[in-house]
N, C-alpha and C. Protein backbone atom coordinates (compact mmCIF):
# COMPACT_ATOMS: atom_id res chain seq x y z
N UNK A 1 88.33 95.87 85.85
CA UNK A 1 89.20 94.72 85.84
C UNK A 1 89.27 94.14 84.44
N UNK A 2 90.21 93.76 83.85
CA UNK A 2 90.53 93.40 82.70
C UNK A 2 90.71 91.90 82.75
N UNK A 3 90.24 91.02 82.03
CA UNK A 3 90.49 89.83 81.85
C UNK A 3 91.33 89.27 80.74
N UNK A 4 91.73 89.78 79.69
CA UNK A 4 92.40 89.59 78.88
C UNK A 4 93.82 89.49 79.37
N UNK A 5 94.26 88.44 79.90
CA UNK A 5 95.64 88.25 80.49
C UNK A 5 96.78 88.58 78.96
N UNK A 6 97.43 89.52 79.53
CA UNK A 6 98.84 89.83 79.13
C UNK A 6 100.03 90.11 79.61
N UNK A 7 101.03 90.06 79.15
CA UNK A 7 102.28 90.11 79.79
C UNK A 7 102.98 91.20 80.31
N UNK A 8 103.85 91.73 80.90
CA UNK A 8 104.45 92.77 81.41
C UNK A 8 105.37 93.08 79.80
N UNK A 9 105.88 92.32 79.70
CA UNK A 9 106.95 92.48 78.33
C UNK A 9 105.91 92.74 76.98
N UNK A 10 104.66 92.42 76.90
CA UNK A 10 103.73 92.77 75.69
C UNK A 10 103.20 94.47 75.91
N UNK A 11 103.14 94.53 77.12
CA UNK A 11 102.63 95.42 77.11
C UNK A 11 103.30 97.07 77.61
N UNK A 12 104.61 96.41 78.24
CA UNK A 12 105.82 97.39 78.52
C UNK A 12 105.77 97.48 79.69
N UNK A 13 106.88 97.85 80.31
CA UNK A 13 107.57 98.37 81.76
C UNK A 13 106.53 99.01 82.24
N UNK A 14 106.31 100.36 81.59
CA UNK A 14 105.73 101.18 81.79
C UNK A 14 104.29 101.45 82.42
N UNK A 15 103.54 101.07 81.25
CA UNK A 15 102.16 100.88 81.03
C UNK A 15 101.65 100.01 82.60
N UNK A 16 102.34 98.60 82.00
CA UNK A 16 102.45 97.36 83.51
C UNK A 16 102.33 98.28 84.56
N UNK A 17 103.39 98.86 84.89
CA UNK A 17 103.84 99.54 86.46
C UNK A 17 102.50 100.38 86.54
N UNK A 18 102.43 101.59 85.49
CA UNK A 18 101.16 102.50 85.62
C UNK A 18 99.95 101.82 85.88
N UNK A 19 99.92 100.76 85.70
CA UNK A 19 98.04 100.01 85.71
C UNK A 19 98.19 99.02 86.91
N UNK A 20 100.16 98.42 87.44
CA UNK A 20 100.04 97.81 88.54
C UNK A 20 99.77 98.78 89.64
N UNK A 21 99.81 100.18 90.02
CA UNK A 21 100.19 101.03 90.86
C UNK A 21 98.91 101.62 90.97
N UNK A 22 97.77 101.93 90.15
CA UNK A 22 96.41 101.91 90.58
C UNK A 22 96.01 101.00 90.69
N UNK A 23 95.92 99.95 90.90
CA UNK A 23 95.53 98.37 91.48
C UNK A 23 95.81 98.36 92.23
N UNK A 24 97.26 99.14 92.77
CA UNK A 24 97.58 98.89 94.53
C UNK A 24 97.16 99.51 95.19
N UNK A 25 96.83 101.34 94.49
CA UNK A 25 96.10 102.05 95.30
C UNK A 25 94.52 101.61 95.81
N UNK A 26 93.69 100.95 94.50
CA UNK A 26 92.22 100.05 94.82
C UNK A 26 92.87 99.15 96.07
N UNK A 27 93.50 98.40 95.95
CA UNK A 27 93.64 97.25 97.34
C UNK A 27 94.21 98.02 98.26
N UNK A 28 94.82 98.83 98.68
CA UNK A 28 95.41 99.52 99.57
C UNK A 28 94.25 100.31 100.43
N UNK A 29 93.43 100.82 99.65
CA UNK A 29 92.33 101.78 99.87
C UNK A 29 91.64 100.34 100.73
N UNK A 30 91.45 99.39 100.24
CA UNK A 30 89.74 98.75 100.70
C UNK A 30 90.81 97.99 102.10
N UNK A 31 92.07 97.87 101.80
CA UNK A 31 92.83 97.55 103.50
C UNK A 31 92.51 98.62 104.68
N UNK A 32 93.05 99.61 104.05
CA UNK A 32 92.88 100.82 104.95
C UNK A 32 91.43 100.68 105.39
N UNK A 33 90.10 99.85 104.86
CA UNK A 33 88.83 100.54 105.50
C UNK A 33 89.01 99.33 106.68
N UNK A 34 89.96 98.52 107.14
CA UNK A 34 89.21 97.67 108.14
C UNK A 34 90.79 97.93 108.89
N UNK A 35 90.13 98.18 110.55
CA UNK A 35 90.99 98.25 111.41
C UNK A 35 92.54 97.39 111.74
N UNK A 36 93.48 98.27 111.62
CA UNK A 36 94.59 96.78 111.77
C UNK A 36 94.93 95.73 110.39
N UNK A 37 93.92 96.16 109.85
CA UNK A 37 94.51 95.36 108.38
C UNK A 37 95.86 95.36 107.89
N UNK A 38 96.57 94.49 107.22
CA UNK A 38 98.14 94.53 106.48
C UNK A 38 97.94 93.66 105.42
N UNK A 39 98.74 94.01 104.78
CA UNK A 39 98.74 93.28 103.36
C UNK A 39 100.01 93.30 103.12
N UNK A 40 100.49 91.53 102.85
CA UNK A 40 101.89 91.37 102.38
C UNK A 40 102.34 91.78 101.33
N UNK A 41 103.54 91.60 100.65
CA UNK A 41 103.95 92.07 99.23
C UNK A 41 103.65 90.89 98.84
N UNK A 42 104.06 90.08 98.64
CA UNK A 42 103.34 88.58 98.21
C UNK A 42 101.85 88.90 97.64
N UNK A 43 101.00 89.10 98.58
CA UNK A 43 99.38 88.96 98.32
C UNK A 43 99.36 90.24 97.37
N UNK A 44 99.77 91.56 97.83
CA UNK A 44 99.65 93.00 96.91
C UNK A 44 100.19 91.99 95.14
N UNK A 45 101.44 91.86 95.37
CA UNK A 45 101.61 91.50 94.18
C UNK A 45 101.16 90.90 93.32
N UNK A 46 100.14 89.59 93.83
CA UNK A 46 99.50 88.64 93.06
C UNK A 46 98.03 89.43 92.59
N UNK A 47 97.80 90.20 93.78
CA UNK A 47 96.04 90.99 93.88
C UNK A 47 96.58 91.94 92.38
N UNK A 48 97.60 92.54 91.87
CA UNK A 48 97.68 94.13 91.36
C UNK A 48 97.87 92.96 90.21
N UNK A 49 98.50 91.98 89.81
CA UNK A 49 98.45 91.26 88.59
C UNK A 49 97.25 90.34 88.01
N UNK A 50 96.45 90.12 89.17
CA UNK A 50 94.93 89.48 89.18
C UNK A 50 94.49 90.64 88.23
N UNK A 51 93.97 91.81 89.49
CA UNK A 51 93.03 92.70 88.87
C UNK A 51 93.51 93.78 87.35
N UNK A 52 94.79 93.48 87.03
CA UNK A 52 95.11 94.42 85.66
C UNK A 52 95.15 93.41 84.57
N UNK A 53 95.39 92.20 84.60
CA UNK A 53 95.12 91.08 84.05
C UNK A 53 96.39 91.21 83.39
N UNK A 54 97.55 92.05 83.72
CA UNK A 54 99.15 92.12 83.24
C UNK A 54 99.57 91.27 84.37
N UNK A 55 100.75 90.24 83.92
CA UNK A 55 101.04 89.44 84.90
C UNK A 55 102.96 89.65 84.20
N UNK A 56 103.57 89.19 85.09
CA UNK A 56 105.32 89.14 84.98
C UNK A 56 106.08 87.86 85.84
N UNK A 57 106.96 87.43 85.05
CA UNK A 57 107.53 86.36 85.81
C UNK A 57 109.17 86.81 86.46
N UNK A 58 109.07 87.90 86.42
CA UNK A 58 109.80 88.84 87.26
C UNK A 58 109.12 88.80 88.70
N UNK A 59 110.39 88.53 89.85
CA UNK A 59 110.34 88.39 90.92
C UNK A 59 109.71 89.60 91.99
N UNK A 60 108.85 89.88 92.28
CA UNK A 60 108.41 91.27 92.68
C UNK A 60 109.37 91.87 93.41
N UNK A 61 110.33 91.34 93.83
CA UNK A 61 111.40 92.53 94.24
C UNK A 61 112.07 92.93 93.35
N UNK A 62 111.92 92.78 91.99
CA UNK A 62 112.35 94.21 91.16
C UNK A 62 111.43 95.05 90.51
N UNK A 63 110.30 94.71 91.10
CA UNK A 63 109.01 95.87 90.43
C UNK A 63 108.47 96.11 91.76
N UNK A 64 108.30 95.55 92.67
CA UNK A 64 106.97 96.12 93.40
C UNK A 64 107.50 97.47 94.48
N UNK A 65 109.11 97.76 94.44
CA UNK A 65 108.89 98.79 95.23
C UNK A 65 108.68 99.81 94.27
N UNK A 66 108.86 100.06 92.84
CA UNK A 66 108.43 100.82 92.24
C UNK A 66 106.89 101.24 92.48
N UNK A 67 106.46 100.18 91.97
CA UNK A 67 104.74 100.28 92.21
C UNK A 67 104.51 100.80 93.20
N UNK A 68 104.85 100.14 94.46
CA UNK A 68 104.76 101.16 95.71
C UNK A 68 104.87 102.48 95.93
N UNK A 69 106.02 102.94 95.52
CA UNK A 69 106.74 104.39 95.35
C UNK A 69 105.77 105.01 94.46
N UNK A 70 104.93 104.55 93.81
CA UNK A 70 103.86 105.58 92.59
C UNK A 70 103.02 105.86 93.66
N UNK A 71 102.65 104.86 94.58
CA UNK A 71 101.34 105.07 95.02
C UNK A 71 101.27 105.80 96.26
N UNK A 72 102.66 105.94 96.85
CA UNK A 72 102.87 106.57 97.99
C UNK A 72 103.21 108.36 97.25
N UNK A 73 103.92 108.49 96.40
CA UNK A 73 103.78 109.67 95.40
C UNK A 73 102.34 109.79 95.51
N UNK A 74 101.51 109.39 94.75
CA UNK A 74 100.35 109.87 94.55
C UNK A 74 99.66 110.25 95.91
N UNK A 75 99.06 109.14 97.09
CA UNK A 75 98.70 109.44 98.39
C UNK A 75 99.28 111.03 98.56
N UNK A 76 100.83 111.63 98.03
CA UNK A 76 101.40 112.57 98.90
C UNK A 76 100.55 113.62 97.85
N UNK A 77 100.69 113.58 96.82
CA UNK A 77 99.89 114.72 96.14
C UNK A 77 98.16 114.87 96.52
N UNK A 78 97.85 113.59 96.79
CA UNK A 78 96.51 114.10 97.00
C UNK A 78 96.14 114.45 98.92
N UNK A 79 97.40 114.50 99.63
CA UNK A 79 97.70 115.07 100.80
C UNK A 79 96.88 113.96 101.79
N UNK A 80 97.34 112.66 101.36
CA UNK A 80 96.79 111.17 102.02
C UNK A 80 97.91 110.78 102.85
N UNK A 81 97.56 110.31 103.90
CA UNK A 81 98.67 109.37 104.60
C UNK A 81 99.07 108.22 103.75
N UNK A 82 99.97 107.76 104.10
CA UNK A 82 101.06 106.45 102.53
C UNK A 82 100.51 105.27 102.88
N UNK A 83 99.49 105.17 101.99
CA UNK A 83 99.12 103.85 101.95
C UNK A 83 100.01 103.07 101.85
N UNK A 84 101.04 102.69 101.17
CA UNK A 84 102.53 102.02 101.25
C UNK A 84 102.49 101.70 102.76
N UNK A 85 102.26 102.05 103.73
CA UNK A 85 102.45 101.75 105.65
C UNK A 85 101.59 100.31 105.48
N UNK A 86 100.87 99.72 104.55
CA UNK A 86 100.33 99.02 105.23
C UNK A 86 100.36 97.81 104.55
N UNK A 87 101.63 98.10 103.67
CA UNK A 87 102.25 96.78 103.17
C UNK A 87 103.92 96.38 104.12
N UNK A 88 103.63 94.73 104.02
CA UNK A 88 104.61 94.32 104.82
C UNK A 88 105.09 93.03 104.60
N UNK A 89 106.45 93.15 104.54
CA UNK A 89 107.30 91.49 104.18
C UNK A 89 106.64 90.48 104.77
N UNK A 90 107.18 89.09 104.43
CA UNK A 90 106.97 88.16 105.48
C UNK A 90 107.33 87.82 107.05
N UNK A 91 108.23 89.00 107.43
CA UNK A 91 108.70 88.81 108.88
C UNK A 91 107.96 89.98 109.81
N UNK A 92 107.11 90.77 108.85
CA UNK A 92 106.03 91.76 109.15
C UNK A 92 106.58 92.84 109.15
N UNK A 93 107.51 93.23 108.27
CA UNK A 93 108.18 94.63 108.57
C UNK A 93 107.69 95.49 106.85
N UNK A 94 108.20 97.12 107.06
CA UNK A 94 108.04 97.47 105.90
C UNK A 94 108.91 97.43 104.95
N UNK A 95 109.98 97.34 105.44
CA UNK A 95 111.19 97.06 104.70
C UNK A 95 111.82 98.59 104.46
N UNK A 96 113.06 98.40 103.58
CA UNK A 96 113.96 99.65 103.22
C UNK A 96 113.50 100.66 102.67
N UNK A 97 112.87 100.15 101.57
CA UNK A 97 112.10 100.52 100.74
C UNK A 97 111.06 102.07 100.84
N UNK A 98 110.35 101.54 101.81
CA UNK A 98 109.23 102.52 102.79
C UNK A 98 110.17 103.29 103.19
N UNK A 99 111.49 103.19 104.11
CA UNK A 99 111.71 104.85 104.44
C UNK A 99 112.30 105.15 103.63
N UNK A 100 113.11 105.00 102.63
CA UNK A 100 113.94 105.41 101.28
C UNK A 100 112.71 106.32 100.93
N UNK A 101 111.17 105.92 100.68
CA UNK A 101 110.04 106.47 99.98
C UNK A 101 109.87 107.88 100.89
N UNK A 102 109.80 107.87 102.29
CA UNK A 102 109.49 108.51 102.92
C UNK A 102 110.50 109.59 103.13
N UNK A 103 111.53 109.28 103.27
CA UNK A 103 112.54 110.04 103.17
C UNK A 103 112.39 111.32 101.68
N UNK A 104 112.05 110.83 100.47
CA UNK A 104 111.95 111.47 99.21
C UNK A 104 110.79 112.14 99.37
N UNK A 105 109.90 111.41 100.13
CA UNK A 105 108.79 112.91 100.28
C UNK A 105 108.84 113.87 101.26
N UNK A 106 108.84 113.34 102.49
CA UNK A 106 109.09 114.06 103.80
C UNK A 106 110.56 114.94 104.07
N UNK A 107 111.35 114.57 102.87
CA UNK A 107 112.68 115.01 103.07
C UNK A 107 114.01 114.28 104.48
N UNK A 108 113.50 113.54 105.11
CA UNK A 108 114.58 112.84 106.18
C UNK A 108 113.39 111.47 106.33
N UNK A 109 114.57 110.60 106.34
CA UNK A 109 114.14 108.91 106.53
C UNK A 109 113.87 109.07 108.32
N UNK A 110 113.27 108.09 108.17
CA UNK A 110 112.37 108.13 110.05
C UNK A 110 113.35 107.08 110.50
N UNK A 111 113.44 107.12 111.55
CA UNK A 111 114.48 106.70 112.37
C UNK A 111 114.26 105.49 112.62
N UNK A 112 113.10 105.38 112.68
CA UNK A 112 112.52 103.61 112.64
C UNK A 112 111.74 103.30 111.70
N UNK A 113 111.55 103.05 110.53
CA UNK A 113 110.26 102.62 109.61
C UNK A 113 109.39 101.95 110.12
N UNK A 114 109.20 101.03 110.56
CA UNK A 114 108.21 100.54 111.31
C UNK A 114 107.16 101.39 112.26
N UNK A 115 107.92 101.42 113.20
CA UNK A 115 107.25 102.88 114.08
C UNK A 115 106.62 104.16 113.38
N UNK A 116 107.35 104.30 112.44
CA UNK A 116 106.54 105.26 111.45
C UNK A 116 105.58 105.03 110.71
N UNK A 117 105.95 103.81 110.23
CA UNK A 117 104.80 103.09 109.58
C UNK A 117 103.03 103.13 110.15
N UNK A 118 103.67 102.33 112.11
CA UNK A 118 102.54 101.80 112.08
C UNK A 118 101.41 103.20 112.82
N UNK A 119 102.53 104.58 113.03
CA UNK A 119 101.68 105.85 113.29
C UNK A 119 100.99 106.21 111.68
N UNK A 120 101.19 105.87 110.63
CA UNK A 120 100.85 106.63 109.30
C UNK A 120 100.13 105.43 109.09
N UNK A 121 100.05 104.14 109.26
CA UNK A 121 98.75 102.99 109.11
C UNK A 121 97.69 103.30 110.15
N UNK A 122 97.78 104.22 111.29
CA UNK A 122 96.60 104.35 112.15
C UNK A 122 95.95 105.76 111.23
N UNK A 123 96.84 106.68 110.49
CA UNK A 123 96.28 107.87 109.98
C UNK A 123 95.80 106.82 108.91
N UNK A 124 95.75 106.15 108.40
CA UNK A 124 95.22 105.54 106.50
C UNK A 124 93.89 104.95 107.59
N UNK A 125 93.76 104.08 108.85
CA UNK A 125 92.54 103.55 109.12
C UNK A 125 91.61 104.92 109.65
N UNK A 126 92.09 105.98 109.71
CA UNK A 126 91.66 107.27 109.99
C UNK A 126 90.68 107.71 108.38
N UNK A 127 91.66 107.99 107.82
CA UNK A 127 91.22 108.68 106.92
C UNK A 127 90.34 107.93 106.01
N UNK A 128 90.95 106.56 105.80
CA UNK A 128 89.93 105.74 104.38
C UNK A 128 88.66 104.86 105.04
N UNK A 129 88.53 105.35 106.66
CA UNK A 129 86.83 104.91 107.13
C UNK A 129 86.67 103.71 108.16
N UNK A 130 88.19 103.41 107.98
CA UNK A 130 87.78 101.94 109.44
C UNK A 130 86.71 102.42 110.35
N UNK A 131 86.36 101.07 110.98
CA UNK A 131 85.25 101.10 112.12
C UNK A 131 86.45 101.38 113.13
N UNK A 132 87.27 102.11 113.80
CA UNK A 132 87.89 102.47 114.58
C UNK A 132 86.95 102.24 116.42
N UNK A 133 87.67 101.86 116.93
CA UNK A 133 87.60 101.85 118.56
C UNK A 133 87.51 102.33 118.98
N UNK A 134 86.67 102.86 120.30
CA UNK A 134 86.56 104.26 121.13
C UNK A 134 87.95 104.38 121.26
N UNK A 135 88.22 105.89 121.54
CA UNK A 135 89.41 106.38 121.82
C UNK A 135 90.24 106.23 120.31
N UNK A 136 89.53 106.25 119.21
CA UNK A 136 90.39 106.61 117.73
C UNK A 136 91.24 105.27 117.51
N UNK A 137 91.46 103.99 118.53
CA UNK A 137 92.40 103.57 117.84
C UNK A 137 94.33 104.15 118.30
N UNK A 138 94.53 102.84 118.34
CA UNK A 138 96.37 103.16 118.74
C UNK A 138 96.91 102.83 117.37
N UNK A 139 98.10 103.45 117.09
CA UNK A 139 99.39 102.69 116.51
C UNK A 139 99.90 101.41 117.22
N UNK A 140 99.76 100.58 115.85
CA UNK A 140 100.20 99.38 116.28
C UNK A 140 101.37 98.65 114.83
N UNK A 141 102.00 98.01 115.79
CA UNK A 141 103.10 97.57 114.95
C UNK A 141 102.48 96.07 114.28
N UNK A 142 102.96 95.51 113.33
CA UNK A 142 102.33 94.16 112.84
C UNK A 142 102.50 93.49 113.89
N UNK A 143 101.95 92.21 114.10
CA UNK A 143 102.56 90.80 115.27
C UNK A 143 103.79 90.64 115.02
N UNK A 144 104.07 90.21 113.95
CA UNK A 144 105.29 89.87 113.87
C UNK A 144 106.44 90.73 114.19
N UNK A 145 106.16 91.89 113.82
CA UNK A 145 107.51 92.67 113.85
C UNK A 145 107.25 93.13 115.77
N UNK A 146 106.56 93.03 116.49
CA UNK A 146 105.99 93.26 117.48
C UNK A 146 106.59 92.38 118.19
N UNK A 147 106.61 90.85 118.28
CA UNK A 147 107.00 89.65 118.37
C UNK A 147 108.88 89.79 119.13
N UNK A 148 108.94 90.04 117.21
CA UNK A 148 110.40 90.30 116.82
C UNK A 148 110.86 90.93 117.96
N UNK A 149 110.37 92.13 118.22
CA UNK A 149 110.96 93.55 119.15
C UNK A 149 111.01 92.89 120.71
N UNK A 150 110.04 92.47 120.94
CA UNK A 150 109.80 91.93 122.31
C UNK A 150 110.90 90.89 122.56
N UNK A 151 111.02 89.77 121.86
CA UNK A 151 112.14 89.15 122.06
C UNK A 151 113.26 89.24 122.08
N UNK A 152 113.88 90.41 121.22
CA UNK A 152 115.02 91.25 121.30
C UNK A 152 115.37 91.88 122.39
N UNK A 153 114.46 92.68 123.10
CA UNK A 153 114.54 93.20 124.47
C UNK A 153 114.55 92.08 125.27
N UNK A 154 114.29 91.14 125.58
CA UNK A 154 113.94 90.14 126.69
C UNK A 154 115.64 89.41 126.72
N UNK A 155 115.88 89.34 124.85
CA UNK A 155 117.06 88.69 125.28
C UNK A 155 118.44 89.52 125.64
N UNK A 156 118.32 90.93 125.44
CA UNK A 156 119.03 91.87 125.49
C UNK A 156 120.12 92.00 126.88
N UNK A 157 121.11 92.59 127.07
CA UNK A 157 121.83 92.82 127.61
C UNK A 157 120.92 93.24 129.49
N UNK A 158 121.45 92.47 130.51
CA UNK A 158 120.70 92.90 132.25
C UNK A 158 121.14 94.29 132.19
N UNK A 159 119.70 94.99 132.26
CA UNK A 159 120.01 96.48 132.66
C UNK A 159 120.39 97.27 134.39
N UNK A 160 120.27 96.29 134.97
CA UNK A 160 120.27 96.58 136.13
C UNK A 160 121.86 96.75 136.92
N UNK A 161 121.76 96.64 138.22
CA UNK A 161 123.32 97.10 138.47
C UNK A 161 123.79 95.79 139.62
N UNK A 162 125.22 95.58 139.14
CA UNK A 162 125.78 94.31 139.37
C UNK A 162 126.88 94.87 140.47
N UNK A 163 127.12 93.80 141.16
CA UNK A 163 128.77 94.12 142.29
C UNK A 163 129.78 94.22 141.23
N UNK A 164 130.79 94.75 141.05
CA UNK A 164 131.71 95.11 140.31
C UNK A 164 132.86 93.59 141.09
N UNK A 165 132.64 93.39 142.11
CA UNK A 165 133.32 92.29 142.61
C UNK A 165 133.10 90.86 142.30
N UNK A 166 131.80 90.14 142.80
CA UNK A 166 131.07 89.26 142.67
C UNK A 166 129.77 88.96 141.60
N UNK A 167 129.88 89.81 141.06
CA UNK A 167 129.02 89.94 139.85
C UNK A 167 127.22 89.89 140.17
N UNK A 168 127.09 89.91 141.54
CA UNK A 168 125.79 89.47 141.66
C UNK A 168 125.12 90.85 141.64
N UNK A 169 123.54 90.72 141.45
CA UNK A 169 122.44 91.90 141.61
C UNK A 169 122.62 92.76 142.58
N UNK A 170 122.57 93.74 142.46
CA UNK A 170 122.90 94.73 144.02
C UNK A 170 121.38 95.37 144.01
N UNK A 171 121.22 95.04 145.69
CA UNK A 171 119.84 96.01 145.85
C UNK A 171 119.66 97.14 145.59
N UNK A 172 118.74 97.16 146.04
CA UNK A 172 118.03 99.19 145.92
C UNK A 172 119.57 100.21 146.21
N UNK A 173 119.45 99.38 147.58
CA UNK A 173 120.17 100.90 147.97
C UNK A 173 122.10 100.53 147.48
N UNK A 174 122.16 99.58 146.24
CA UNK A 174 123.70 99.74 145.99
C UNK A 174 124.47 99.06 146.70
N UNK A 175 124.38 98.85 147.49
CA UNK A 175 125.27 97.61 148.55
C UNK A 175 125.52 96.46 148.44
N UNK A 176 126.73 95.49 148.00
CA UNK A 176 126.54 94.92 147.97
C UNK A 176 126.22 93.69 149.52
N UNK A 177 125.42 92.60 149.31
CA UNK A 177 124.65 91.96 150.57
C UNK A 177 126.14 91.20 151.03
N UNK A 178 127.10 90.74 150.10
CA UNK A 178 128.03 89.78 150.20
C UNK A 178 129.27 90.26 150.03
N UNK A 179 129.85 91.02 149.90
CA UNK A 179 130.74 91.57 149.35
C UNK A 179 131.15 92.90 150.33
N UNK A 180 130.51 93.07 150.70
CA UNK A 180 130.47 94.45 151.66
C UNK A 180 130.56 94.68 152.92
């Protein structure tokens, strides 16, 4: 850890990104050791400018999916699940970002990022040592984005089957009780 605070612009684009992007892999790694852990971009961002002692008054949404993208590159060369899965916005999602990444390694974007995410965050609590739960541990989606989903379905369109007449619920067997 470096204490000599310097700037992103003193010290270049470059350099910054290269020394923010092993800082994310150190915090990414010590998330991955505890079950269910997530780490916002917010907190990643402040933790990777703490510990390189390079700081920017650039908004991390124009650097940090870079940073990300190094470290999910690297995870893929050293044949790691993407630590990148276990960073997440404030509404608990991974954002665009993550399958754009995934897509460039895996060759096709996942149909849900999230869902992909939170199967490749149960492989990172796999691989980097969580105290895992009998039975290995499930994929799990953040709360929030979990939240999100549940309420979406609840408020979603009645799946069930209506009188085409009277609009009401039709039983089991299709009939309507009033109408018929």
């Amino acid at each position: 850890m470096d204490t000599t605070e310097r700037t992103e612009p003193e010290v270049g684009t470059e350099e910054a990104r290269t020394a923010w992007a092993v800082a994310a892999r150190d915090v990414l790694v010590t998330t991955a050791g505890t079950y269910r852990d997530l780490i916002t971009f917010k907190q990643i961002a402040a933790a990777v400018q703490e510990q390189t002692g390079i700081t920017t008054k650039q908004l991390s949404n124009h650097w940090l999916g870079d940073v990300l993208t190094r470290v999910a590159v690297e995870c893929d060369k050293r044949g790691e699940p993407l630590l990148t899965s276990l960073c997440v916005d404030a509404t608990g999602s991974v954002g665009a970002n993550y399958s754009a990444t995934v897509a460039r390694l895996r060759g096709a974007a996942p149909e849900d990022g999230d869902m992909q995410a939170a199967e490749e965050r149960l492989a990172c609590y796999r691989h980097f040592g969580a105290d895992l739960p009998d039975g290995g541990g499930t994929r799990t989606l953040s709360a929030q984005e979990k939240t999100r989903r549940d309420r979406a379905k609840k408020a979603g369109p009645y799946e069930g089957k209506t009188c085409a007449k009277c609009n009401m619920e039709l039983p089991a067997n299709g009939a309507c009780d009033y109408c018929d």
